[in-house]
Protein backbone atom coordinates (compact mmCIF):
# COMPACT_ATOMS: atom_id res chain seq x y z
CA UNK A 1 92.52 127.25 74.33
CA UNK A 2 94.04 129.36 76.71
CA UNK A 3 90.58 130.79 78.05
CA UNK A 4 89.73 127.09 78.78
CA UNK A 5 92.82 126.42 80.53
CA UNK A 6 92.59 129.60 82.62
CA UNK A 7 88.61 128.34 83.41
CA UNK A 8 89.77 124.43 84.56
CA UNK A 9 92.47 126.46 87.02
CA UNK A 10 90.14 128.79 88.44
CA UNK A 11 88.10 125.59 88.64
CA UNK A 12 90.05 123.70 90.65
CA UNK A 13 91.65 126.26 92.46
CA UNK A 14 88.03 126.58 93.46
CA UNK A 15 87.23 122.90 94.44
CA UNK A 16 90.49 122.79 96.59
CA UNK A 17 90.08 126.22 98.57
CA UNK A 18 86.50 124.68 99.02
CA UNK A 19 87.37 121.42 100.56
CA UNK A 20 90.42 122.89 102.39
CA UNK A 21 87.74 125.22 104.19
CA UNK A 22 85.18 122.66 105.11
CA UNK A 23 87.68 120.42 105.85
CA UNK A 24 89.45 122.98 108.55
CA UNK A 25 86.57 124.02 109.53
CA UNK A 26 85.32 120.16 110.19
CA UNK A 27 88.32 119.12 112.39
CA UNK A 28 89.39 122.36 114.36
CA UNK A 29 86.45 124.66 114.95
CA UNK A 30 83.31 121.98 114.88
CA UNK A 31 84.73 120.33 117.95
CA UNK A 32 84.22 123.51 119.74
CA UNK A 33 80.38 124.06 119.18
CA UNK A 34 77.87 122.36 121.05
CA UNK A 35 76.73 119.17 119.75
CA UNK A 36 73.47 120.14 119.66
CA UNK A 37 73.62 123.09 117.40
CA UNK A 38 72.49 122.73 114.00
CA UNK A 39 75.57 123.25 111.93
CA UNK A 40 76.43 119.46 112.96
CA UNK A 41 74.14 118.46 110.57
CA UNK A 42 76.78 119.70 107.40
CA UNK A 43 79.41 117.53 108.64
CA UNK A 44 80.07 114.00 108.95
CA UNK A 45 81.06 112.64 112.46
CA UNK A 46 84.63 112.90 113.57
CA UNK A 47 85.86 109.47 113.17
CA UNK A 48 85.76 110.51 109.31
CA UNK A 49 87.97 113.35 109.53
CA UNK A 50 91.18 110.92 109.77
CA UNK A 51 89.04 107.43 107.72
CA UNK A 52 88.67 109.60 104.66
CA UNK A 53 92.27 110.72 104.58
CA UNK A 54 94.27 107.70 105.48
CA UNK A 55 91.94 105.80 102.91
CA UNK A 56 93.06 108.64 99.93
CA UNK A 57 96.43 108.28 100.77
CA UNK A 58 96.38 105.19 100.76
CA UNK A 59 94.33 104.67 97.15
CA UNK A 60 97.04 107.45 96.28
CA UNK A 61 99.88 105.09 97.14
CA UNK A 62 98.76 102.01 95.46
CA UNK A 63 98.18 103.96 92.22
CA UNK A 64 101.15 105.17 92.50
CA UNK A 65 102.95 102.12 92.84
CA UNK A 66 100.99 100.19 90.07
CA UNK A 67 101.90 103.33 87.84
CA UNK A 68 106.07 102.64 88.78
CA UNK A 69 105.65 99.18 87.79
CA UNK A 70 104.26 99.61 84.62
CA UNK A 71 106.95 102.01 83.55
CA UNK A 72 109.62 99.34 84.97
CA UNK A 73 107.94 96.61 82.99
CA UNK A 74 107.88 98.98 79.79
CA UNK A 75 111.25 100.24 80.33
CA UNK A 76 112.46 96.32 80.79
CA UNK A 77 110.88 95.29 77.52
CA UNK A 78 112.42 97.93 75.70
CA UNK A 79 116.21 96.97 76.40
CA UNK A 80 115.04 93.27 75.43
């Protein structure tokens, strides 16, 4: 078990140095490199560097705000 937990870490230690690169690499070096070079053709255009963000923390937010309720309504039927 502890070989599979070490493997899901490394995992998504992985997926997060991975999108923390490209994502870095999107917003503060792309705007520096000619628009018509090819590596322009990886990323999405700018506008999405701050869309796909906002809308995460958003989703983020309203999960987390469902998830407080439930435990409110749980905790509230317990003392009844």
């Amino acid at each position: 078990m502890q070989l599979a937990d070490r493997a899901v870490g490394f995992l998504l230690s992985f997926i997060s140095i991975s999108i923390f690169t490209y994502y870095t690499f999107w917003v503060i070096i792309l705007p520096f490199v000619d628009s018509d070079h090819f590596i322009h053709q990886y990323f999405l255009p700018q506008e999405f560097a701050i869309l796909i963000p906002v809308f995460a923390g958003v989703v983020l937010l309203c999960f987390l705000w469902v998830f407080v309720g439930f435990v409110m309504l749980k905790s509230k039927k317990k003392k009844a």
